[in-house]
N, C-alpha and C. Protein backbone atom coordinates (compact mmCIF):
# COMPACT_ATOMS: atom_id res chain seq x y z
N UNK A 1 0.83 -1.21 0.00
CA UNK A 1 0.00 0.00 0.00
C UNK A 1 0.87 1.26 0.00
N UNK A 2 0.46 2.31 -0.70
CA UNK A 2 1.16 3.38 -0.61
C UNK A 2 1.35 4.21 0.74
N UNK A 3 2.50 4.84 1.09
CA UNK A 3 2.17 5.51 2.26
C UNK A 3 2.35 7.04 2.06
N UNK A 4 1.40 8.37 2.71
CA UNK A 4 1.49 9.58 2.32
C UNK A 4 2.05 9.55 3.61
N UNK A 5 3.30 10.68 3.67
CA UNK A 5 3.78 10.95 4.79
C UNK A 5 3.25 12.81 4.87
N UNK A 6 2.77 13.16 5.84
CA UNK A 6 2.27 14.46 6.06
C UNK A 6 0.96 14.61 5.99
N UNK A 7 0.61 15.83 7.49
CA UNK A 7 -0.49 16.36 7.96
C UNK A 7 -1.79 16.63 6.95
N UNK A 8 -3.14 16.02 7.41
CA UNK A 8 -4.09 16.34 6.64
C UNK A 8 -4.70 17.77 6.44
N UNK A 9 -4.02 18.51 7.37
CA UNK A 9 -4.49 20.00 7.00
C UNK A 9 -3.14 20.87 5.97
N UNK A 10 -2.34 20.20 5.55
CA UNK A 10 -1.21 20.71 4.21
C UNK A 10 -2.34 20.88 3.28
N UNK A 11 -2.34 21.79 2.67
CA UNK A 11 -2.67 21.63 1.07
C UNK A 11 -1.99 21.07 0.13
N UNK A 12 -0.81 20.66 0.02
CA UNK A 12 -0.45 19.66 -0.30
C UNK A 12 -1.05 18.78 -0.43
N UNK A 13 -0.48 17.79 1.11
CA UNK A 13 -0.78 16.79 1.47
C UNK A 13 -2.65 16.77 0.66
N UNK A 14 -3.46 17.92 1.08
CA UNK A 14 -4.98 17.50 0.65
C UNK A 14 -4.72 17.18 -1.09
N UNK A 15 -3.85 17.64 -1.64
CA UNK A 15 -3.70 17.48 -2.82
C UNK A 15 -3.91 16.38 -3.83
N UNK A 16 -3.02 15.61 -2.97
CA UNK A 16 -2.47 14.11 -2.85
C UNK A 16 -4.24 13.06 -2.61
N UNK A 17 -4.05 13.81 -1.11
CA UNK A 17 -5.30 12.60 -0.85
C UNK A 17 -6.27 12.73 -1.66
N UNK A 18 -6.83 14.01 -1.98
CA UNK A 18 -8.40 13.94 -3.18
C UNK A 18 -7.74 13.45 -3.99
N UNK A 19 -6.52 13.25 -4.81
CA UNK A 19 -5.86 12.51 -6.12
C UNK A 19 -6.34 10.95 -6.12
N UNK A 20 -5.81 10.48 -4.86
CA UNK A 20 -6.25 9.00 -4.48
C UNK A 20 -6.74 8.84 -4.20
N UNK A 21 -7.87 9.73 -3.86
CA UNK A 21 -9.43 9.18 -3.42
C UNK A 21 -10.11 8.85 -4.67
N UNK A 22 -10.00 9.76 -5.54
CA UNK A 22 -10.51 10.13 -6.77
C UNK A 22 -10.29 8.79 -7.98
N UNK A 23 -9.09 8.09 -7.83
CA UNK A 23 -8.59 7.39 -8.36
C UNK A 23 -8.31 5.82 -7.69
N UNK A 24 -9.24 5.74 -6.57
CA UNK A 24 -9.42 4.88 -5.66
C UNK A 24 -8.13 3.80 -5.07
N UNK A 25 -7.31 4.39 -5.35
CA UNK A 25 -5.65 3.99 -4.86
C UNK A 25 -5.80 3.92 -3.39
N UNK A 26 -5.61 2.65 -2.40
CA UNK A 26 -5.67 2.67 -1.21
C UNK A 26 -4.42 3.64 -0.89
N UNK A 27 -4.29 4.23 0.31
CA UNK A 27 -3.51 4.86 0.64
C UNK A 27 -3.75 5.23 2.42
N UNK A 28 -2.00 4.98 2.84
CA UNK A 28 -2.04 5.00 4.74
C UNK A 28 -1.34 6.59 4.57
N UNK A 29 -2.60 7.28 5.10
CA UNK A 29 -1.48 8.13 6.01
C UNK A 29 -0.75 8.31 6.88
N UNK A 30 0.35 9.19 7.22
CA UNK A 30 0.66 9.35 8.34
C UNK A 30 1.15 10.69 8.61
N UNK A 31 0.49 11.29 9.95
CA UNK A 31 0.76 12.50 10.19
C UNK A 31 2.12 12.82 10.75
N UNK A 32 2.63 13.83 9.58
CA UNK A 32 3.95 14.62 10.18
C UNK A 32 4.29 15.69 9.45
N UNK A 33 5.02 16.94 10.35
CA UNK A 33 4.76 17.83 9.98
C UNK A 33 4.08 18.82 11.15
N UNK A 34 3.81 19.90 10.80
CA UNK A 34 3.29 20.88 12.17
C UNK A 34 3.50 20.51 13.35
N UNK A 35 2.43 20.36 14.05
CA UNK A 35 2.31 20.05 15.56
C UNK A 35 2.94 18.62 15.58
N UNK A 36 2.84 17.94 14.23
CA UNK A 36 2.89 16.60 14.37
C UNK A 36 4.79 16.05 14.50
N UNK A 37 5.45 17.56 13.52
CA UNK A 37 6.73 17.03 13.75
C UNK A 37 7.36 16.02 12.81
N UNK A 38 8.27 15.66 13.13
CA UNK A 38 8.84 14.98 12.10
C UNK A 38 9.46 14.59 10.77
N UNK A 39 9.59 15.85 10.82
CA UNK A 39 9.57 16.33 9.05
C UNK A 39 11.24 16.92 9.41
N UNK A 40 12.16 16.86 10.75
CA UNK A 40 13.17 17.73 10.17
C UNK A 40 14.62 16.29 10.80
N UNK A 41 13.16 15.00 11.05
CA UNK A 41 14.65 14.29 11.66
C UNK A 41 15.37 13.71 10.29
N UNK A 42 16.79 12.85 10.54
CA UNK A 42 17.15 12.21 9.96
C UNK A 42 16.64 11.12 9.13
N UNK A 43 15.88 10.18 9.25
CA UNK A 43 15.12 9.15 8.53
C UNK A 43 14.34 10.17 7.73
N UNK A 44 13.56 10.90 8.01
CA UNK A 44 12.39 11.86 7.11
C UNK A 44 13.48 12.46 6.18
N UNK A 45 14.40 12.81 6.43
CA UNK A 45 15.35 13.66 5.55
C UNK A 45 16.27 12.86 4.57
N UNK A 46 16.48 11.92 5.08
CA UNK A 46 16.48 11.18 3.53
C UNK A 46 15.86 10.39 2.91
N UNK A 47 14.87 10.49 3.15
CA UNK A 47 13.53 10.31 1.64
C UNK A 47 13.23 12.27 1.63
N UNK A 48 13.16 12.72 1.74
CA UNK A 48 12.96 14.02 1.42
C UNK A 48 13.79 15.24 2.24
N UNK A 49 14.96 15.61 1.28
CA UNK A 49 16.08 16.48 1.80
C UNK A 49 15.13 17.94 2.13
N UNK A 50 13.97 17.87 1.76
CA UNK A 50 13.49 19.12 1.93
C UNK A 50 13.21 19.78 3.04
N UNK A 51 12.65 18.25 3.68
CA UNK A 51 11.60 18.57 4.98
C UNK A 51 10.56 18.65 5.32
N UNK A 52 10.07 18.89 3.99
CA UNK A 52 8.48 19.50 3.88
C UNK A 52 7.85 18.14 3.55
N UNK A 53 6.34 18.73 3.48
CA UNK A 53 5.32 17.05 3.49
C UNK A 53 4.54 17.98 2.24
N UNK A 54 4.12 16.89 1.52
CA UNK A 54 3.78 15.07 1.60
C UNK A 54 4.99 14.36 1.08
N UNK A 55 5.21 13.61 1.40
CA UNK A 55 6.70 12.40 0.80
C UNK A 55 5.54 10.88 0.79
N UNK A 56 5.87 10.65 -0.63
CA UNK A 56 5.20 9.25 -0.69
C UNK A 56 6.26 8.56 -0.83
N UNK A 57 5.52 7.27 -0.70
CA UNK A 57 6.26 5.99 -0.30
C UNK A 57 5.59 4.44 -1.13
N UNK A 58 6.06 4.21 -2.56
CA UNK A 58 5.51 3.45 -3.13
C UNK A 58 6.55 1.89 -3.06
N UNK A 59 6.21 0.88 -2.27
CA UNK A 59 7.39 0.14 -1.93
C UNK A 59 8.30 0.67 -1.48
N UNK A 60 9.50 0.25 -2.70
CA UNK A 60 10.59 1.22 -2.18
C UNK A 60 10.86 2.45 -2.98
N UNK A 61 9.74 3.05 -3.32
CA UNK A 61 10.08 4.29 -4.56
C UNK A 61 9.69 5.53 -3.65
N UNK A 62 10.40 6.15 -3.30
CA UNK A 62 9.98 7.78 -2.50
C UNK A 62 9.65 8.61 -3.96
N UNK A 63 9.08 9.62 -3.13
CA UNK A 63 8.88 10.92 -4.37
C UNK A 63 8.27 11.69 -3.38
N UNK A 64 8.76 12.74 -3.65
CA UNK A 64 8.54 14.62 -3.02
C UNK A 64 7.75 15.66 -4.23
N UNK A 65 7.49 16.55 -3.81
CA UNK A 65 6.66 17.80 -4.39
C UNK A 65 5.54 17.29 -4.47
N UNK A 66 4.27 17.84 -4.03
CA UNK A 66 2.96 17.34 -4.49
C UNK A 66 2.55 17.42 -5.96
N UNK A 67 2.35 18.23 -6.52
CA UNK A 67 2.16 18.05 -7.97
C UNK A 67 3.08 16.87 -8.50
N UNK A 68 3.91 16.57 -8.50
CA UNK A 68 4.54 15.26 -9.15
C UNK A 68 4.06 14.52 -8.56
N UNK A 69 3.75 14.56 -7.02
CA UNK A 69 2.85 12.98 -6.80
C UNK A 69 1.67 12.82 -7.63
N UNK A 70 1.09 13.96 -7.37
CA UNK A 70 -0.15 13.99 -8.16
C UNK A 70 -0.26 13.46 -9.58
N UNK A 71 1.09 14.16 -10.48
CA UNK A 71 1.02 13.05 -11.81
C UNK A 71 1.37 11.72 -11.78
N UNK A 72 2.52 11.35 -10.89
CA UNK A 72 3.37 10.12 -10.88
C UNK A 72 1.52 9.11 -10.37
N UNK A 73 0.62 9.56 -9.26
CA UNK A 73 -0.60 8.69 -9.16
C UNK A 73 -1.43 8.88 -10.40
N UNK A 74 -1.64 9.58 -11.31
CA UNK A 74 -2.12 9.70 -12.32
C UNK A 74 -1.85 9.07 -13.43
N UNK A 75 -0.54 8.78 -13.59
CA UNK A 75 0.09 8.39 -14.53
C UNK A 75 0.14 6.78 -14.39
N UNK A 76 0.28 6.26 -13.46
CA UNK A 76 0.57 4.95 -12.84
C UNK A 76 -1.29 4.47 -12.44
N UNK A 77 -1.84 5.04 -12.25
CA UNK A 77 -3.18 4.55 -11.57
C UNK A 77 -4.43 4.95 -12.39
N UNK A 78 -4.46 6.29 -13.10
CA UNK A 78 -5.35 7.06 -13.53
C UNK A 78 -5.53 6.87 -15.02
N UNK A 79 -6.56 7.22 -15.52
CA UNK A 79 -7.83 6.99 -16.69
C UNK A 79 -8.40 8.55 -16.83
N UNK A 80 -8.90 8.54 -17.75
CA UNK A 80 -9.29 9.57 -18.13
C UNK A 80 -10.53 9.80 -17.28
N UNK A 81 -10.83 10.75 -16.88
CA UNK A 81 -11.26 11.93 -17.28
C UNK A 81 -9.60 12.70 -16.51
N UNK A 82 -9.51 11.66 -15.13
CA UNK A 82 -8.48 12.62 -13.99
C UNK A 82 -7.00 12.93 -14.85
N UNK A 83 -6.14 11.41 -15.87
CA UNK A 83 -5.42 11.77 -16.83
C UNK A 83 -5.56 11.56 -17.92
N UNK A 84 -5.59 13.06 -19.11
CA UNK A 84 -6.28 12.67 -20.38
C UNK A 84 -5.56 11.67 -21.37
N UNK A 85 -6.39 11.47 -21.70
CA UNK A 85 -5.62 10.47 -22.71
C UNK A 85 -5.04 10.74 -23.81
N UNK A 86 -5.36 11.98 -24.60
CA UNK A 86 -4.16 12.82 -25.63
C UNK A 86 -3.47 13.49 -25.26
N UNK A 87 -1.91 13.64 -25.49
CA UNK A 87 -0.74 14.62 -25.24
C UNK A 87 -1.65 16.33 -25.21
N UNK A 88 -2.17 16.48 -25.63
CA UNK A 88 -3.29 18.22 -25.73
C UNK A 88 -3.59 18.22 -24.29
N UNK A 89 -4.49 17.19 -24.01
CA UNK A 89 -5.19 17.00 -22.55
C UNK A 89 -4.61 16.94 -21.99
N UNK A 90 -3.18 16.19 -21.73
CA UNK A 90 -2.29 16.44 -20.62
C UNK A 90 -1.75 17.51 -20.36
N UNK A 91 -1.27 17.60 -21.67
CA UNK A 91 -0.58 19.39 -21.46
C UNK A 91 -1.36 20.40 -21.21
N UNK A 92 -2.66 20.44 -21.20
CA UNK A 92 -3.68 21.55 -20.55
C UNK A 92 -3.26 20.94 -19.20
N UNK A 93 -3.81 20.43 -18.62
CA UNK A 93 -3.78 19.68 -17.28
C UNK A 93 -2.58 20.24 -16.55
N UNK A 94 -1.28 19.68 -16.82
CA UNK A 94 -0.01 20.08 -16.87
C UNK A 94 0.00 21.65 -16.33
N UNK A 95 -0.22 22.25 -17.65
CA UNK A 95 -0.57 24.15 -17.85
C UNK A 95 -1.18 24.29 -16.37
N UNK A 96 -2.27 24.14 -16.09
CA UNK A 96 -2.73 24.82 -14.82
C UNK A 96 -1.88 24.29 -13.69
N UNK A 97 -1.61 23.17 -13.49
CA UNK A 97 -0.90 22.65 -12.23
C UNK A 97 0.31 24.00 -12.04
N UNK A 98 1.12 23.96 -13.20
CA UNK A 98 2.27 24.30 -13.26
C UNK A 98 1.94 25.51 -12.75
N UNK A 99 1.00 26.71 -13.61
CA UNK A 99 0.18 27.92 -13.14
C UNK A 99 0.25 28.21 -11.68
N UNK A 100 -0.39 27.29 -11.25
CA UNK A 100 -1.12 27.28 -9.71
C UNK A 100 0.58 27.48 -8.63
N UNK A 101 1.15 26.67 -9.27
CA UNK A 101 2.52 26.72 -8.03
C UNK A 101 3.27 27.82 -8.66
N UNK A 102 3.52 28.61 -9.62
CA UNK A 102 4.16 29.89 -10.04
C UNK A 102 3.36 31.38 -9.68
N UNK A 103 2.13 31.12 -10.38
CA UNK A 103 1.21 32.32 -10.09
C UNK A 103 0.41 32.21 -8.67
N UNK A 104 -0.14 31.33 -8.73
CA UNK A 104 -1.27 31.56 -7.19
C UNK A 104 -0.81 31.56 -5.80
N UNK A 105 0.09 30.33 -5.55
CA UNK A 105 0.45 30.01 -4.71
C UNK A 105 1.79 30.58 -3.88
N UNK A 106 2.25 31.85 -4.68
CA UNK A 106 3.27 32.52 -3.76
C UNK A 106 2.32 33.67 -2.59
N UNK A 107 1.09 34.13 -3.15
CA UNK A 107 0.42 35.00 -2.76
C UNK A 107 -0.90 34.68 -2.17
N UNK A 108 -1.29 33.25 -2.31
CA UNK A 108 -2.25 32.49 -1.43
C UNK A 108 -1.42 32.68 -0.02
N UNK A 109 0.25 32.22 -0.06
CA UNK A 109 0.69 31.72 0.93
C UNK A 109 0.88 32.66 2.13
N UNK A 110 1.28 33.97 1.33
CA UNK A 110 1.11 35.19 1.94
C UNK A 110 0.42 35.51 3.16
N UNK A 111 -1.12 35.70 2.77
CA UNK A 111 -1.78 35.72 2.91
C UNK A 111 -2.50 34.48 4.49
N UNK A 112 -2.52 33.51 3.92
CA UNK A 112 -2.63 32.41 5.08
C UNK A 112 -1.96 32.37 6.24
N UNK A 113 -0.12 32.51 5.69
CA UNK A 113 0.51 32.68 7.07
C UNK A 113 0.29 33.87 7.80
N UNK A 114 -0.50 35.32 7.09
CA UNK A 114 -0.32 36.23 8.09
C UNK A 114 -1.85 35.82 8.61
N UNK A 115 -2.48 35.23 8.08
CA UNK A 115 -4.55 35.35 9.12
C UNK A 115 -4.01 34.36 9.65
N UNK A 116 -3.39 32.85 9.38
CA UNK A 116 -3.53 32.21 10.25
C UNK A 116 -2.77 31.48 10.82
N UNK A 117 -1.38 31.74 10.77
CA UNK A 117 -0.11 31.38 11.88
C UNK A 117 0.08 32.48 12.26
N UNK A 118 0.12 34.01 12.19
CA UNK A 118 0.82 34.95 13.12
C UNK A 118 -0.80 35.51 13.46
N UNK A 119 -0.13 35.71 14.81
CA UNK A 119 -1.26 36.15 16.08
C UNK A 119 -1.40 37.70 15.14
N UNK A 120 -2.78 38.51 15.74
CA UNK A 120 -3.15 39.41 14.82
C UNK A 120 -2.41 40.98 15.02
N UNK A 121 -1.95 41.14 16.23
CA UNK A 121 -0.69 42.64 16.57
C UNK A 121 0.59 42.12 15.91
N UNK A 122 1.10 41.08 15.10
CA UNK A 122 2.01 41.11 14.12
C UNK A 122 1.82 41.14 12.91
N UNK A 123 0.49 40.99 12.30
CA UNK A 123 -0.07 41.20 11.31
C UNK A 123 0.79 42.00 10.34
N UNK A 124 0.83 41.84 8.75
CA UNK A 124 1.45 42.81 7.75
C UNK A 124 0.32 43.21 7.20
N UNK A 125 -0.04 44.09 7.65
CA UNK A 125 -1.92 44.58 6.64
C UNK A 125 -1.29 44.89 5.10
N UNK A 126 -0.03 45.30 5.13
CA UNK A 126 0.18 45.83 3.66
C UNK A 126 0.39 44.62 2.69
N UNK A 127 0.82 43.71 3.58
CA UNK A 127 1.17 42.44 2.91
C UNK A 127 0.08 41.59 2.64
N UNK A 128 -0.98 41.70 3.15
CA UNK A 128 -1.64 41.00 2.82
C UNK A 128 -2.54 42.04 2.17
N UNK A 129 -2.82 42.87 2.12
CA UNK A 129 -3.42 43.65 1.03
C UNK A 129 -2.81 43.57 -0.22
N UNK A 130 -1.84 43.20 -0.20
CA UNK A 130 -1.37 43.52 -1.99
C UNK A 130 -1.63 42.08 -2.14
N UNK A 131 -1.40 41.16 -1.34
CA UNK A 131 -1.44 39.71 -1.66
C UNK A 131 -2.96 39.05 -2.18
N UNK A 132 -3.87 40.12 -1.41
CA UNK A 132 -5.49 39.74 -1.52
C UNK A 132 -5.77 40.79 -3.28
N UNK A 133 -5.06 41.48 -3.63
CA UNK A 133 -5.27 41.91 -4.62
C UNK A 133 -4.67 41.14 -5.93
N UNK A 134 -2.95 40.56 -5.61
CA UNK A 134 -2.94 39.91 -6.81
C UNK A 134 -3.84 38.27 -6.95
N UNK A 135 -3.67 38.18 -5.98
CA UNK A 135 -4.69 37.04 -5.93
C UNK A 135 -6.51 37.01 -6.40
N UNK A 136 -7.16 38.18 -6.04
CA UNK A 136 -8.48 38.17 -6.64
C UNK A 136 -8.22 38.14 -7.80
N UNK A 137 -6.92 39.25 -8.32
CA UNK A 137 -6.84 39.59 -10.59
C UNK A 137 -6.81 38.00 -11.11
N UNK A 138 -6.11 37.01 -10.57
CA UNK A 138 -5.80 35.76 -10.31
C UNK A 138 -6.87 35.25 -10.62
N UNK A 139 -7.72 34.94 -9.72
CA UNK A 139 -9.07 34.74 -9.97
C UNK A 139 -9.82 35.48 -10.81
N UNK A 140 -10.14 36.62 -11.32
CA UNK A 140 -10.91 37.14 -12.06
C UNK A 140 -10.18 36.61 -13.03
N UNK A 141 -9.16 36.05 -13.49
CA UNK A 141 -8.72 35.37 -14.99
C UNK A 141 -9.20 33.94 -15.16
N UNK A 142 -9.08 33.52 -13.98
CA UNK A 142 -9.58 32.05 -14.09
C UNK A 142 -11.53 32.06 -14.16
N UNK A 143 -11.84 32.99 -13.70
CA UNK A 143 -13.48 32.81 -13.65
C UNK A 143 -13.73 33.26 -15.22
N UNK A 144 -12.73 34.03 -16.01
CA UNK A 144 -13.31 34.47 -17.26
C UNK A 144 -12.73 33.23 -18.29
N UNK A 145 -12.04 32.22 -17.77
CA UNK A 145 -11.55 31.08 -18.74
C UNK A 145 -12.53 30.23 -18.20
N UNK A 146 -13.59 29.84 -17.06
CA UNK A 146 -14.51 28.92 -16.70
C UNK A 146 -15.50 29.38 -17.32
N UNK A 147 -15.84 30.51 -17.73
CA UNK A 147 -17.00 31.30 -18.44
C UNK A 147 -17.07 30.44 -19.99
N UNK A 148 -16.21 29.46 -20.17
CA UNK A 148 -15.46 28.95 -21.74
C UNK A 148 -15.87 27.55 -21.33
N UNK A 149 -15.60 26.82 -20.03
CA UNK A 149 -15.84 25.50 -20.00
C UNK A 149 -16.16 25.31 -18.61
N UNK A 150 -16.58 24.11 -18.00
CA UNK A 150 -17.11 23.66 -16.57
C UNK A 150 -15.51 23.91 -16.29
N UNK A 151 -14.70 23.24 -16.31
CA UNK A 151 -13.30 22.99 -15.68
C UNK A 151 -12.40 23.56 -16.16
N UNK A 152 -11.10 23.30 -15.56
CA UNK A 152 -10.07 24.14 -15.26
C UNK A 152 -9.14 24.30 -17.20
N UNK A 153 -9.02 22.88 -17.02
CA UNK A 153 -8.71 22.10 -18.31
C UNK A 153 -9.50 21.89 -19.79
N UNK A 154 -10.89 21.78 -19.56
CA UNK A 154 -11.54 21.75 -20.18
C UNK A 154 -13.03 21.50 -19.75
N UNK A 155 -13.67 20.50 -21.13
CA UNK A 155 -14.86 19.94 -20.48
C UNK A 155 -15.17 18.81 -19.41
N UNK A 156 -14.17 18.35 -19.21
CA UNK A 156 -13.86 17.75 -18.06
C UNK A 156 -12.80 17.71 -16.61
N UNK A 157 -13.04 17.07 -15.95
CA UNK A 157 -12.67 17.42 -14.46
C UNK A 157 -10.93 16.66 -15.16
N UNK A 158 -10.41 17.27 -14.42
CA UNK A 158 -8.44 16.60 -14.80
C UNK A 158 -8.06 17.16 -13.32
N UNK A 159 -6.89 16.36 -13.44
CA UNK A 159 -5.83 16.52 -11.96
C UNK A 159 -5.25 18.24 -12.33
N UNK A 160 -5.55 18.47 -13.84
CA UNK A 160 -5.24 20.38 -13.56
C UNK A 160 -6.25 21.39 -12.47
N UNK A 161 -6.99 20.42 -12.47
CA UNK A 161 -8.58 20.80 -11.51
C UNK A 161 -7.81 21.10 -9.62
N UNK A 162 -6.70 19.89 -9.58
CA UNK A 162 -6.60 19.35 -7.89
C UNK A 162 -6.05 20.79 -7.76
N UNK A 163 -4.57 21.35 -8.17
CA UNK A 163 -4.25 22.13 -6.62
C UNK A 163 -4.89 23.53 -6.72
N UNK A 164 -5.49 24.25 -8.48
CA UNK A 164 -6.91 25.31 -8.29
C UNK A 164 -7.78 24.90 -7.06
N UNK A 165 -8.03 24.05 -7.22
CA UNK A 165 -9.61 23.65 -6.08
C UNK A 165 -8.94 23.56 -5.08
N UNK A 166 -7.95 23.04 -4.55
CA UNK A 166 -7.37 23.23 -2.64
C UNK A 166 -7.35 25.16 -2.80
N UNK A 167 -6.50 25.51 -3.66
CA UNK A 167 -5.95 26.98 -3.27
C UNK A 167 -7.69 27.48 -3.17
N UNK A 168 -8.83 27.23 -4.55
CA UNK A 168 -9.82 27.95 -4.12
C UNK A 168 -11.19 28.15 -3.13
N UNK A 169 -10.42 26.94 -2.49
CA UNK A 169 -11.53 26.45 -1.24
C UNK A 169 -10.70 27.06 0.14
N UNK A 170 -9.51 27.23 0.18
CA UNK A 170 -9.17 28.01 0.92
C UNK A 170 -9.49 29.87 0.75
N UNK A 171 -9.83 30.23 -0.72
CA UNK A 171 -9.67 31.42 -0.88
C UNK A 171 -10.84 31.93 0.27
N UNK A 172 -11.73 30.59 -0.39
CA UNK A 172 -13.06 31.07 0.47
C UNK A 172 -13.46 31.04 1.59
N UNK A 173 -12.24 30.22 2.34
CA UNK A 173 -12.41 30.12 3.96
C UNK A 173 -11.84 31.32 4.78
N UNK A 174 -10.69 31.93 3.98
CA UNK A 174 -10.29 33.29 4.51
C UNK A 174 -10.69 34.25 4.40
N UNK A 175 -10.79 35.06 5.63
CA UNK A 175 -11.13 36.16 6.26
C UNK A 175 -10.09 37.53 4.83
N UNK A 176 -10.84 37.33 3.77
CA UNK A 176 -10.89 38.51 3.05
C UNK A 176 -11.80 38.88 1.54
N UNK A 177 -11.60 40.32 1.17
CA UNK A 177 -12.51 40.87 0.48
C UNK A 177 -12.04 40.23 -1.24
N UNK A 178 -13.36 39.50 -1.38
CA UNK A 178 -13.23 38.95 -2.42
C UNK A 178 -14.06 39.24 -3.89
N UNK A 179 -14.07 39.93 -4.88
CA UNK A 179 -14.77 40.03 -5.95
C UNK A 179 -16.01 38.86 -6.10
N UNK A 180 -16.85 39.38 -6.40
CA UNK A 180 -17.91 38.32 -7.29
C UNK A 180 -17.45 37.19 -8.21
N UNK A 181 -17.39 35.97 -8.49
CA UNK A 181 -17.40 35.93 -9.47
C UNK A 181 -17.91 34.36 -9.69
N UNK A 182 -18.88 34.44 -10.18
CA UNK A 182 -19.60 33.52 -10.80
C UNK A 182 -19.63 32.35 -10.88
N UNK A 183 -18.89 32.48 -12.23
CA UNK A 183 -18.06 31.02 -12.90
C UNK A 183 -16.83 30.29 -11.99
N UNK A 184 -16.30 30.78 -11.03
CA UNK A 184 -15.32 30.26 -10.23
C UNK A 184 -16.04 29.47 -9.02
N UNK A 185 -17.12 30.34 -8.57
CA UNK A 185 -18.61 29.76 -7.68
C UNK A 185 -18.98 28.42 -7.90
N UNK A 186 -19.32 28.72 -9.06
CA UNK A 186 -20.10 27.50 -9.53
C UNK A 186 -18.97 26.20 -10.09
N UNK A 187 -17.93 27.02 -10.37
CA UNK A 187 -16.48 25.29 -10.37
C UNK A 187 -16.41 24.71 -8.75
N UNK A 188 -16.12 25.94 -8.17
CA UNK A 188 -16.26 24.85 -6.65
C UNK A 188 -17.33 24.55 -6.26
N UNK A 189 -18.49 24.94 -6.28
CA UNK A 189 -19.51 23.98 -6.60
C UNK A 189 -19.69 22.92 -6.61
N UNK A 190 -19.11 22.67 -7.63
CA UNK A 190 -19.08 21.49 -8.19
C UNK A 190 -18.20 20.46 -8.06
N UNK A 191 -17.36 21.32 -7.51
CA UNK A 191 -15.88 20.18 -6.93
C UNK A 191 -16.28 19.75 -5.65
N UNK A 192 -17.08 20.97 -4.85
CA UNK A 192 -17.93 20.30 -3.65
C UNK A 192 -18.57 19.33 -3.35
N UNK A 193 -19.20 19.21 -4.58
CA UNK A 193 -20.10 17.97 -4.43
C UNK A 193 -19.62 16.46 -5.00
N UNK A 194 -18.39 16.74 -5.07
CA UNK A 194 -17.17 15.17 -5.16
C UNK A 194 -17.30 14.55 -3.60
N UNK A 195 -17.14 13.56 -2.99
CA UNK A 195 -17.31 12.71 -1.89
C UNK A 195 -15.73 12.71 -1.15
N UNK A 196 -15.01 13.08 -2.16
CA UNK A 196 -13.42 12.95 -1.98
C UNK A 196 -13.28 14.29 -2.01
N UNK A 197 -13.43 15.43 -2.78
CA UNK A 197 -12.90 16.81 -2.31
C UNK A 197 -13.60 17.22 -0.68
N UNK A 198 -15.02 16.96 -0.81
CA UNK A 198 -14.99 17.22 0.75
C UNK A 198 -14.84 16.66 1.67
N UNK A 199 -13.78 15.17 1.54
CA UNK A 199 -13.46 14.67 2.92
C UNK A 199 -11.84 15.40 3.01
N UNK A 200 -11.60 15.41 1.80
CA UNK A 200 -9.94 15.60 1.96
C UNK A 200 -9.44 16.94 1.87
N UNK A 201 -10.61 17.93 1.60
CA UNK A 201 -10.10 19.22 1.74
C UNK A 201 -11.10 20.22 1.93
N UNK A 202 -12.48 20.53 1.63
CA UNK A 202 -13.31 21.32 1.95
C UNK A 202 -13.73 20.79 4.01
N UNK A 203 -13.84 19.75 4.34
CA UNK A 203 -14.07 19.52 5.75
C UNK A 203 -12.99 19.55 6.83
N UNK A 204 -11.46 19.97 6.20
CA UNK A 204 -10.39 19.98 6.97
C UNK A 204 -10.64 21.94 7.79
N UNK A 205 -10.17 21.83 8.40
CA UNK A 205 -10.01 23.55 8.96
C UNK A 205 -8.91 24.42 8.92
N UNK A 206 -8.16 25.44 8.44
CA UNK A 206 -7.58 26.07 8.20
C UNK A 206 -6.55 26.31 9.94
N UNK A 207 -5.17 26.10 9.41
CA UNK A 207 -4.61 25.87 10.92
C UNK A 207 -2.67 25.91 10.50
């Protein structure tokens, strides 16, 4: 059985698990990381010099970064709709993943660590004001490319769908001023009503 190493409240880590829920891959977690620790001893550090979680564990095959787990289970386990089956479809798929960890996710992160690891008299209001701004333009691009199709990728749901939907289910759990917008509404929506996005990441709590 595969093993995910790291905390179920990572976005990451949630990354991973809706991947293998989705794709019905048994999978053991185990918590480490945060409170949980473990992420900076020796054994953890070499399967992953990084430190950071999720680190899978396939037999004896490690692998680090979530998005590569995410394809490496896709690729090895997955069928279309989650991996497409023409080089086009993947490389859309691909396109947003890649997106999400260059564009979204320096200024999601921003943002999170100042509402919700630093107590609120250390707060950077400026920092997270510019962060809540490039991040809505962010979103107002993606709600005007969903205005084109249900999903991220296309007309169907793809693993380009997984780390948009963690970053945009968090957008909506944080405590800030967010534009209207529609078509982005109605994608999580719809990712909501997966059995696996809301065990593995809409029902977790922000921490």
């Amino acid at each position: 059985m595969i093993r995910i190493l790291g905390r179920a409240s990572s976005i990451n880590v949630q990354k991973v698990m809706w991947c293998a829920d989705e794709l019905a891959v048994p999978v053991e977690r185990v918590d480490v990381g945060g409170k949980f620790k473990g992420n900076d001893t020796p054994e953890y550090l070499a399967k992953n010099p990084m430190g950071l979680v999720p680190t899978l564990e396939d037999g004896d095959f490690v692998l680090w970064e979530s998005n590569t787990i995410v394809r490496y289970l896709a690729d090895k386990y997955g069928k279309a709709p989650w991996q497409p089956a023409d080089a086009k479809g993947r490389g859309l798929a691909s396109q947003w993943m890649d997106w999400y960890l260059t564009a979204m996710h320096p200024p999601m992160t921003t943002i999170f660590i100042q509402q919700i690891r630093v107590e609120p008299a250390k707060r950077d209001a400026k920092a997270i004001a510019d962060a809540t701004d490039k991040v809505a333009k962010l979103w107002t691009m993606v709600d005007g490319q969903l205005a084109k199709r249900p999903y991220i990728a296309g007309p169907d749901i793809t693993i380009g769908d997984i780390p948009a939907g963690c970053s945009a289910n968090r957008w909506y759990m944080l405590d800030v001023k967010r534009p209207k917008l529609a078509n982005l509404e109605a994608w999580l929506g719809r990712l909501k009503q997966r059995p696996a996005f809301k065990k593995h990441v809409a029902a977790i709590p922000l921490s």
